[in-house]
C-alpha atoms as a PDB file:
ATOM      1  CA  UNK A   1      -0.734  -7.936 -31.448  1.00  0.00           C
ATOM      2  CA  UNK A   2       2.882  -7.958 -30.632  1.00  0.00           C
ATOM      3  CA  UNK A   3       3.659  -7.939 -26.775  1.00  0.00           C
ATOM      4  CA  UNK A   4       4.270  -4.298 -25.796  1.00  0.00           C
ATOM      5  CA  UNK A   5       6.922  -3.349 -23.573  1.00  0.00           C
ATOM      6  CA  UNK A   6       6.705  -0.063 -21.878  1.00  0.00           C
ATOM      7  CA  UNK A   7       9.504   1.348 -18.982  1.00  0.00           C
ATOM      8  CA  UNK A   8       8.220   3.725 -16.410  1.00  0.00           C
ATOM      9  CA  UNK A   9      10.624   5.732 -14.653  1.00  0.00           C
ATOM     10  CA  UNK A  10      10.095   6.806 -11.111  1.00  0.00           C
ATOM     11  CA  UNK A  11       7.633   4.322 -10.597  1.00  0.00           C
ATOM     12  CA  UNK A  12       7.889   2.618  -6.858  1.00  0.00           C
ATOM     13  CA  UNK A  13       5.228   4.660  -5.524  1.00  0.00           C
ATOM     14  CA  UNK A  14       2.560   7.941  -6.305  1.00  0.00           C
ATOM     15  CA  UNK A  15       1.538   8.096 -10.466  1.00  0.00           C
ATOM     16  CA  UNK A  16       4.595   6.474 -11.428  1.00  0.00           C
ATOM     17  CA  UNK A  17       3.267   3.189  -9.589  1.00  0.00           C
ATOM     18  CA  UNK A  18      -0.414   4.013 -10.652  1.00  0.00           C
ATOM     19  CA  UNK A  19       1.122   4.336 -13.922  1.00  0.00           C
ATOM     20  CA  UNK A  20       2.171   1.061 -13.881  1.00  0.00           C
ATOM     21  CA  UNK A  21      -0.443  -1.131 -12.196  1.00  0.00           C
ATOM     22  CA  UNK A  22      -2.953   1.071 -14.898  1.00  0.00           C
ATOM     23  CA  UNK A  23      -0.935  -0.388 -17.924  1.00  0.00           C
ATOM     24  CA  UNK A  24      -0.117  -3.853 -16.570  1.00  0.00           C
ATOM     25  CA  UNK A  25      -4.013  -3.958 -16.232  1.00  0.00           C
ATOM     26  CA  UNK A  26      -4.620  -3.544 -20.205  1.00  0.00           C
ATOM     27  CA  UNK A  27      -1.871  -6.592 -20.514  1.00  0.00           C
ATOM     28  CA  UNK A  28       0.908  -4.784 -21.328  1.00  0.00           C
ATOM     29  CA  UNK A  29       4.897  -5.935 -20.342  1.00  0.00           C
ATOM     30  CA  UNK A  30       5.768  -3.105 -17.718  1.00  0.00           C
ATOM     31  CA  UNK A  31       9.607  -2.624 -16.518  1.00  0.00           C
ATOM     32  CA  UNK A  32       9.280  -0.529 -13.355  1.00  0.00           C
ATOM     33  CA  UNK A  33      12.103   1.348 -12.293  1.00  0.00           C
ATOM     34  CA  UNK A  34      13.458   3.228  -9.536  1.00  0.00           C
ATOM     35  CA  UNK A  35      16.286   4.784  -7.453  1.00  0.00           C
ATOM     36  CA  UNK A  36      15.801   2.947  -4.811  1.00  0.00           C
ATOM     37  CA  UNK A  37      16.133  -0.654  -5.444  1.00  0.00           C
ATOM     38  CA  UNK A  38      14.453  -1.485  -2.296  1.00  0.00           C
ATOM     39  CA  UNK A  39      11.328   0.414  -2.979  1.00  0.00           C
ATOM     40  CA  UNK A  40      10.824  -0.517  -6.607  1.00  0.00           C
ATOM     41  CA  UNK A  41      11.017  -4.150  -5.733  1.00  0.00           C
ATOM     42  CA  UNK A  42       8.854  -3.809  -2.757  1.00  0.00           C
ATOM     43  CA  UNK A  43       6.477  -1.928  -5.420  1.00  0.00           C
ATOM     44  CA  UNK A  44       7.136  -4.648  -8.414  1.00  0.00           C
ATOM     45  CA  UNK A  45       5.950  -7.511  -5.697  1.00  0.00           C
ATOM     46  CA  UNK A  46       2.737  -5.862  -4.472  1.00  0.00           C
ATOM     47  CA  UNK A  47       1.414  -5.256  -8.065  1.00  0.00           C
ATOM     48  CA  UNK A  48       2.337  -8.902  -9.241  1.00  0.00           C
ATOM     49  CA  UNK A  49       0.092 -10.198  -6.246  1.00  0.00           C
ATOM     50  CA  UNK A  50      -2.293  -9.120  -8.034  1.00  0.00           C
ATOM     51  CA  UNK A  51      -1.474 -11.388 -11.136  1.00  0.00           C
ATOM     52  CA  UNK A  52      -0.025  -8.070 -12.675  1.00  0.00           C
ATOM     53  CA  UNK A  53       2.985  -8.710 -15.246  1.00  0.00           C
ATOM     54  CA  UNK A  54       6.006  -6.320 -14.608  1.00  0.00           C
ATOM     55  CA  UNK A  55       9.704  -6.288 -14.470  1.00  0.00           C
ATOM     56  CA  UNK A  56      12.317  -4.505 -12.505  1.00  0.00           C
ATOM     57  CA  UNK A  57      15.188  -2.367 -13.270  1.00  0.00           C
ATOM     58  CA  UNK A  58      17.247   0.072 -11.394  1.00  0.00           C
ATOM     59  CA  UNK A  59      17.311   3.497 -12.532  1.00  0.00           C
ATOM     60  CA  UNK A  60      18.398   6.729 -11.307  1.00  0.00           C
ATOM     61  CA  UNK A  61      17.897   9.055 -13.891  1.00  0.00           C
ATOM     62  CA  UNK A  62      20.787  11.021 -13.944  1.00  0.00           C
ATOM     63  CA  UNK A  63      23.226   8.290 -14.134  1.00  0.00           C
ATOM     64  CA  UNK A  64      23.855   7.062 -17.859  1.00  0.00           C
ATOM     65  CA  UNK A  65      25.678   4.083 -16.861  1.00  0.00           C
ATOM     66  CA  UNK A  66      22.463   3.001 -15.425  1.00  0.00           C
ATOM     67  CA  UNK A  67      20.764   4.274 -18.442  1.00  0.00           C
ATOM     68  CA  UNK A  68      23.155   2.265 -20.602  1.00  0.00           C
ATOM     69  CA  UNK A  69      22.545  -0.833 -18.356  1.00  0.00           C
ATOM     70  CA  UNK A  70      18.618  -0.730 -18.796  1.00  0.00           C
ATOM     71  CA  UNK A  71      18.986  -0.584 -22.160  1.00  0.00           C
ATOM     72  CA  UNK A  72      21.321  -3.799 -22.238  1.00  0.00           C
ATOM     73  CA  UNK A  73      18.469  -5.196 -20.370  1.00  0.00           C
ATOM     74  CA  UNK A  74      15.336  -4.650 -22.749  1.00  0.00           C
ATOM     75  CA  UNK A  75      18.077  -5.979 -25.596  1.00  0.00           C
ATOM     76  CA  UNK A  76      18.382  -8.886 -23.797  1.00  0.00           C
ATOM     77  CA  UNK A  77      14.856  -9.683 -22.233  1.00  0.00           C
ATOM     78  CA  UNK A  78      13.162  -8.929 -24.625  1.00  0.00           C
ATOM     79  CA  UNK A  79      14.721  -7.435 -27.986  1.00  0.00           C
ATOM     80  CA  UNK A  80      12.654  -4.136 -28.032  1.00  0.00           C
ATOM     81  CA  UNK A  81      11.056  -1.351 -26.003  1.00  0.00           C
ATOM     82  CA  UNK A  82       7.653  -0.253 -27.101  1.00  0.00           C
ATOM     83  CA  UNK A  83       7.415   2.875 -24.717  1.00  0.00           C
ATOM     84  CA  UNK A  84       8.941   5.226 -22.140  1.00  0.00           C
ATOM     85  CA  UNK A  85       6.575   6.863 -19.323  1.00  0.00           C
ATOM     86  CA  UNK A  86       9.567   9.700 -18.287  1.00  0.00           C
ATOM     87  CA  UNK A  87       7.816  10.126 -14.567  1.00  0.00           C
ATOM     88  CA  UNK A  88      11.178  10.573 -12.206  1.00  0.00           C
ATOM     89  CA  UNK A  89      11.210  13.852 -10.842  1.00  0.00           C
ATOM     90  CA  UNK A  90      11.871  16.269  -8.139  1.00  0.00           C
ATOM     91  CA  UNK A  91      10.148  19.515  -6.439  1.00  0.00           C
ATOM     92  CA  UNK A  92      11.737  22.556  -5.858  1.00  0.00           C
ATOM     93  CA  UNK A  93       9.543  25.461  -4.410  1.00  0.00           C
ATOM     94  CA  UNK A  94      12.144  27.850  -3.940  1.00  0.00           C
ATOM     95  CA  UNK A  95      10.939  31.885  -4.811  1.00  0.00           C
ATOM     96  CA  UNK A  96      13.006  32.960  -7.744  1.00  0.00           C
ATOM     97  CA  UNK A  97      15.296  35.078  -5.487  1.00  0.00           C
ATOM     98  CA  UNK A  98      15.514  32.446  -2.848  1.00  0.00           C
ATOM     99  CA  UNK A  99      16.419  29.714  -5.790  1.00  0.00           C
ATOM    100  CA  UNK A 100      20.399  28.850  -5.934  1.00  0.00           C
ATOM    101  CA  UNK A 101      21.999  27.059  -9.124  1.00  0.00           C
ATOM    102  CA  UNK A 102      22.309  23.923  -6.976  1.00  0.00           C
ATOM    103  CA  UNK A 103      18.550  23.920  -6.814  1.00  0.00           C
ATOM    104  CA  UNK A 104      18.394  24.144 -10.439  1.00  0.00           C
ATOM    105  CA  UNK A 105      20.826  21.947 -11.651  1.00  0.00           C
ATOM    106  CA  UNK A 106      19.645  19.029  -9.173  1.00  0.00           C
ATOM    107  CA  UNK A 107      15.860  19.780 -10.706  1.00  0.00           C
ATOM    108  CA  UNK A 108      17.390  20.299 -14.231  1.00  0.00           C
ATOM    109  CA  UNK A 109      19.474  16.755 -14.415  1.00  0.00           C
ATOM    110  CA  UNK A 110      16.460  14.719 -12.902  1.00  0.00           C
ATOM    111  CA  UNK A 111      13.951  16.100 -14.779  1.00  0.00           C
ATOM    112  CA  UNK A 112      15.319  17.623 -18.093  1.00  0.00           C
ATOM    113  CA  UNK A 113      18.421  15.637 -18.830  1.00  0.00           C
ATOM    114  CA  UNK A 114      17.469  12.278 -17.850  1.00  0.00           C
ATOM    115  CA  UNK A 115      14.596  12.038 -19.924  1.00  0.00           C
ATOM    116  CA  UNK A 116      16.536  13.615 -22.788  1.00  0.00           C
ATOM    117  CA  UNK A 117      19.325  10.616 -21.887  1.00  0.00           C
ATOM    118  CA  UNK A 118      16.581   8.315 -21.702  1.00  0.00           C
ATOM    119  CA  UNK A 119      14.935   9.102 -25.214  1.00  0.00           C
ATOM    120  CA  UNK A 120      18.070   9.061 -27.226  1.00  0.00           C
ATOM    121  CA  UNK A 121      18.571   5.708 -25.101  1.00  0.00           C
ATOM    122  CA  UNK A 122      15.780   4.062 -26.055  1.00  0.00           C
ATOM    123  CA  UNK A 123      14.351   5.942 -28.925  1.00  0.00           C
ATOM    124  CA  UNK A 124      16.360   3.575 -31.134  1.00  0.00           C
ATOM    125  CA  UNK A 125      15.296   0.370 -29.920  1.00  0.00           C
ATOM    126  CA  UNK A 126      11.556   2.166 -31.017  1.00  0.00           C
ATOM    127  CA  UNK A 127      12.792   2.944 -34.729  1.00  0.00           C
ATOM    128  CA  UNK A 128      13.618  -0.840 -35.079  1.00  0.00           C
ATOM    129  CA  UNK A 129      10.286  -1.955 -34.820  1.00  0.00           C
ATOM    130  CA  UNK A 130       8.351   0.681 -36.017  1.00  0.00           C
ATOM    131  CA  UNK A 131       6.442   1.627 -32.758  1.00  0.00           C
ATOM    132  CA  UNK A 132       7.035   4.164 -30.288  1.00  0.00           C
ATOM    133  CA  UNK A 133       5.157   5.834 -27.394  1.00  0.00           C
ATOM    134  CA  UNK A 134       6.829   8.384 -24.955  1.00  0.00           C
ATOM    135  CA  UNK A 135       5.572  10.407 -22.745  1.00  0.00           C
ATOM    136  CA  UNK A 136       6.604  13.125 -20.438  1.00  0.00           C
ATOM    137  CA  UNK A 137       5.148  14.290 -17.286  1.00  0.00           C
ATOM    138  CA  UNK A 138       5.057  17.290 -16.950  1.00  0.00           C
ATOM    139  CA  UNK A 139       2.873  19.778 -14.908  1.00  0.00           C
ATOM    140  CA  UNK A 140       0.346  22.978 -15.259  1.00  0.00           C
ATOM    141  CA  UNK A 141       3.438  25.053 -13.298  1.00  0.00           C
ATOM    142  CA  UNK A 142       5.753  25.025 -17.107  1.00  0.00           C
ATOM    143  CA  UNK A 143       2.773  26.180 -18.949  1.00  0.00           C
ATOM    144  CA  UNK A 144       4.333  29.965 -20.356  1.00  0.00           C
ATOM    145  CA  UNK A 145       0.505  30.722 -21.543  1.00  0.00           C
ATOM    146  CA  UNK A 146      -0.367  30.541 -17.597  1.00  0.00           C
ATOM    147  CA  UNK A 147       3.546  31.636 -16.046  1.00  0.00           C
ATOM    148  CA  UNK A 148       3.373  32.646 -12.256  1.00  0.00           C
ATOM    149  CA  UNK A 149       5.604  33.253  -9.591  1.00  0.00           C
ATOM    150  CA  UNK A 150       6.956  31.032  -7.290  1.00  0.00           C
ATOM    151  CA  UNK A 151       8.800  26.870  -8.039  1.00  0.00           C
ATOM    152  CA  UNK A 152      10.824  28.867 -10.427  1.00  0.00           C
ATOM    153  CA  UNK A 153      13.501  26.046 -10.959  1.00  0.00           C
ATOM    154  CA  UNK A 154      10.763  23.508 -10.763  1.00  0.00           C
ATOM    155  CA  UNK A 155       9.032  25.530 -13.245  1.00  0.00           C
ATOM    156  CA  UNK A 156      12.056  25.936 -15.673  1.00  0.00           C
ATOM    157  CA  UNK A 157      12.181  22.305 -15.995  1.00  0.00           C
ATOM    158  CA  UNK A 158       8.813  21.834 -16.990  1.00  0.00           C
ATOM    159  CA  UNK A 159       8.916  24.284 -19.770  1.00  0.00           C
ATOM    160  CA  UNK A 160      12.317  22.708 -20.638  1.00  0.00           C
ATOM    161  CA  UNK A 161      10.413  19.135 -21.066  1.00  0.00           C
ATOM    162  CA  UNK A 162       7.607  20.194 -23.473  1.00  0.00           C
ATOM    163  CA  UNK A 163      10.758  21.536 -25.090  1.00  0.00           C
ATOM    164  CA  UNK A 164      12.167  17.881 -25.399  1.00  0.00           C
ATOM    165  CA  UNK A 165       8.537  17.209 -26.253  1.00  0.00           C
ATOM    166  CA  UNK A 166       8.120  19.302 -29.507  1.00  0.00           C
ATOM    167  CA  UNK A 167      11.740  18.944 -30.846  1.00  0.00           C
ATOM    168  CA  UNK A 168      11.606  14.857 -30.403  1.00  0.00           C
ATOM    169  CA  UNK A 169       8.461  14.701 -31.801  1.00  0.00           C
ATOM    170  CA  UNK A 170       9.378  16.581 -34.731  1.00  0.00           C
ATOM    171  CA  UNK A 171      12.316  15.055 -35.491  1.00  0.00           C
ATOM    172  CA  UNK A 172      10.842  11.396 -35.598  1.00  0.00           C
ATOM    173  CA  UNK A 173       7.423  12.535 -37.806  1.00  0.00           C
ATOM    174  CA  UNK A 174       6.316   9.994 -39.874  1.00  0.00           C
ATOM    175  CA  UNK A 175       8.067   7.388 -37.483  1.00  0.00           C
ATOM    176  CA  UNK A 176       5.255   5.696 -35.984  1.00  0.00           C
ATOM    177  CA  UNK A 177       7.218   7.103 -32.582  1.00  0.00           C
ATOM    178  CA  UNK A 178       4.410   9.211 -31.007  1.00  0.00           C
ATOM    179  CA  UNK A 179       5.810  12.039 -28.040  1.00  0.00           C
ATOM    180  CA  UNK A 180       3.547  13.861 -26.122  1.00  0.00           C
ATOM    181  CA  UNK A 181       3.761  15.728 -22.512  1.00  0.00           C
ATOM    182  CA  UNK A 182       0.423  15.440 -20.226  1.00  0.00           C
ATOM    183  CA  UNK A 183       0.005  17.443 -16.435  1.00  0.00           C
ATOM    184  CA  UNK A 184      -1.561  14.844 -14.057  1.00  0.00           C
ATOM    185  CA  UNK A 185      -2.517  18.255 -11.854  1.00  0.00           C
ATOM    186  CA  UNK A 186      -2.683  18.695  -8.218  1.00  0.00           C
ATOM    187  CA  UNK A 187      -2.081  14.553  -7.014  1.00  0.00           C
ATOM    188  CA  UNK A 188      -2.132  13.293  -3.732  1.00  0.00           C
ATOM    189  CA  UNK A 189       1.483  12.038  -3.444  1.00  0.00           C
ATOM    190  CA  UNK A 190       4.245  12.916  -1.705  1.00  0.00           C
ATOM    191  CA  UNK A 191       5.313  15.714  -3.685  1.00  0.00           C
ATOM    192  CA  UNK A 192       1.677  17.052  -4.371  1.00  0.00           C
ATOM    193  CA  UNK A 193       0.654  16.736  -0.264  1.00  0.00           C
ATOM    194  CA  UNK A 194      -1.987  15.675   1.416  1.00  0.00           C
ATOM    195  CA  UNK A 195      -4.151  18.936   0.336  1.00  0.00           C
ATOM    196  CA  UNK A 196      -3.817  17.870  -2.855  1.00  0.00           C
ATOM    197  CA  UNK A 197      -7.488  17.889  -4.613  1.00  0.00           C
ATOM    198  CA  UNK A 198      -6.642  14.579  -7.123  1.00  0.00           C
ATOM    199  CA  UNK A 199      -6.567  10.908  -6.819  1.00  0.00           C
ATOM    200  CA  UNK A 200      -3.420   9.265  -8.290  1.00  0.00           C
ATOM    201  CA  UNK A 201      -5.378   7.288 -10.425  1.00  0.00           C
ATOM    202  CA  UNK A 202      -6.488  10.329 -12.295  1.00  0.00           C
ATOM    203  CA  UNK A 203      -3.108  11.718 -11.953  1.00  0.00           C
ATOM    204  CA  UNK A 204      -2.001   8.451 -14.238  1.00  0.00           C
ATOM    205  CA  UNK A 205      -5.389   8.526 -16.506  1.00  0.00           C
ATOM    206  CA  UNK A 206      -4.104  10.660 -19.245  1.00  0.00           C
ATOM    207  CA  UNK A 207      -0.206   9.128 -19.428  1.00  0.00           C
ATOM    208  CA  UNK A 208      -1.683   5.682 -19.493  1.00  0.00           C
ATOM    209  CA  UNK A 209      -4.206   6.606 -22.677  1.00  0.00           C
ATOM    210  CA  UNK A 210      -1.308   8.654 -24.180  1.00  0.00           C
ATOM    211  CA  UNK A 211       0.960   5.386 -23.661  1.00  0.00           C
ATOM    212  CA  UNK A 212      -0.988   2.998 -25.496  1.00  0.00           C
ATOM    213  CA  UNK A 213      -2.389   5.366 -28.240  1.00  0.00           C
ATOM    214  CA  UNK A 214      -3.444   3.977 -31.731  1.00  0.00           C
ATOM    215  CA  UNK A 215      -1.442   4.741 -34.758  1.00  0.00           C
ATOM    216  CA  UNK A 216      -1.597   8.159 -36.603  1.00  0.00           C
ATOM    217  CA  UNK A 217      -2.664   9.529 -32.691  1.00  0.00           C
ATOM    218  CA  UNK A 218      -1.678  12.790 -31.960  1.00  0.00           C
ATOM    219  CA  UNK A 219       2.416  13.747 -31.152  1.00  0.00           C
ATOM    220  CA  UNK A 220       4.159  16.462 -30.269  1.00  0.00           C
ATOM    221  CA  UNK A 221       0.808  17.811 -28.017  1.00  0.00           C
ATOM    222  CA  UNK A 222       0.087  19.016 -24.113  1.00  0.00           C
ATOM    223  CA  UNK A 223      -2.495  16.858 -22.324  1.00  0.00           C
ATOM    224  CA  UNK A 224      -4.905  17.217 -19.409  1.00  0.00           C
ATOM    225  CA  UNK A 225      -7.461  15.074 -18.668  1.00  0.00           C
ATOM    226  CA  UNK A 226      -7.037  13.839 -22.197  1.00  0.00           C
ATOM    227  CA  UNK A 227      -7.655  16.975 -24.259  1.00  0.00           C
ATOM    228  CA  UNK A 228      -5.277  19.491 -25.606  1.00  0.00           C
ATOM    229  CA  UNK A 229      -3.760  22.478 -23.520  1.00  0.00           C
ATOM    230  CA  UNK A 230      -1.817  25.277 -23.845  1.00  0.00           C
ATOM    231  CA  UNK A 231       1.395  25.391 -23.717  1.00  0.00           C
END
């Protein structure tokens, strides 16, 4: 089988680095990325101790230079990408009173547009070859079948990324491009706390399987603990 390459955003620590060290495991070609170029490399180094294969790139996801530049990259290393693991994100738990529009457009370009930069990016590079796995984390808390109060701009975004989810997937049927969001649940990271009642490495479980899935998988789907929920 051709060697897959697959980029992970957000990935220098919590499920994004899980993420990683999960897929590196099954022998695939990982390019970790990161804000902070200190942390990713720090990251990149302790998982190829462990005779891991993985790459680094900077990344902030709201900067399409940087987008443009990692593209440039996987051109140049290694003439395709094979996936895109769209895990950079940030928390806001403000009430939906209490939430101002610079809370929602800082959660909204992170976590909406970037992704949406990334996949038009990438997606591409994907059609060239045939092949294409993306997924997009995004959380219980943008479910509308189970809407609540509370992490309203946090929230929005993860409705708006199923969004990206459906449309993408949709518009690259019969593609061999597979899109599909997945909720890790409540993970013990920085954002989820310590009270958190999950493990990161079943936080990563489902985005790892949904990663690598066989042709003629599933697209355009909600995951949890690899089965099918709500949106």
């Amino acid at each position: 089988m051709q060697e897959r390459i697959i980029v992970v955003t957000g990935a220098n620590r919590g499920i994004g680095l899980e993420i990683c060290r999960q897929l590196a495991l099954k022998g695939i070609t990982v390019v970790l990325t990161s804000r902070s170029v200190d942390e990713g490399k720090k990251a990149m180094e302790t998982l190829q101790k462990s005779g891991l294969s993985l790459h680094y790139h900077p990344l902030d996801v709201t900067d399409h230079s940087q987008i443009a530049e990692l593209k440039d990259f996987l051109i140049e290393k290694f003439g395709r990408c094979d996936g895109l693991v769209n895990n950079a994100g940030v928390f806001a738990d403000g009430a939906f009173f209490e939430a101002g529009l610079d809370e929602f457009h800082e959660t909204m370009e992170t976590n909406v547009y970037g992704p949406q930069a990334l996949c038009q990016a990438l997606v591409p590079l994907m059609k060239k070859n045939s092949y294409g796995r993306i997924v997009n984390i995004s959380s219980g808390l943008g479910q509308l079948s189970d809407m609540g109060s509370g992490y309203v701009a946090y929230r929005v975004s993860k409705t708006a990324i199923n969004v990206i989810t459906k449309v993408l997937a949709a518009e690259l049927a019969g593609e061999n491009i597979l899109v599909n969001s997945m909720a890790p649940g409540w993970v013990k990271t920085r954002m989820g706390g310590a009270g958190a009642t999950r493990s990161v490495e079943e936080g990563a479980d489902t985005a790892v399987w949904l990663a690598v899935l066989p042709d003629g998988g599933p697209t355009g789907k909600f995951f949890k603990d690899r089965k099918e929920i709500a949106w």
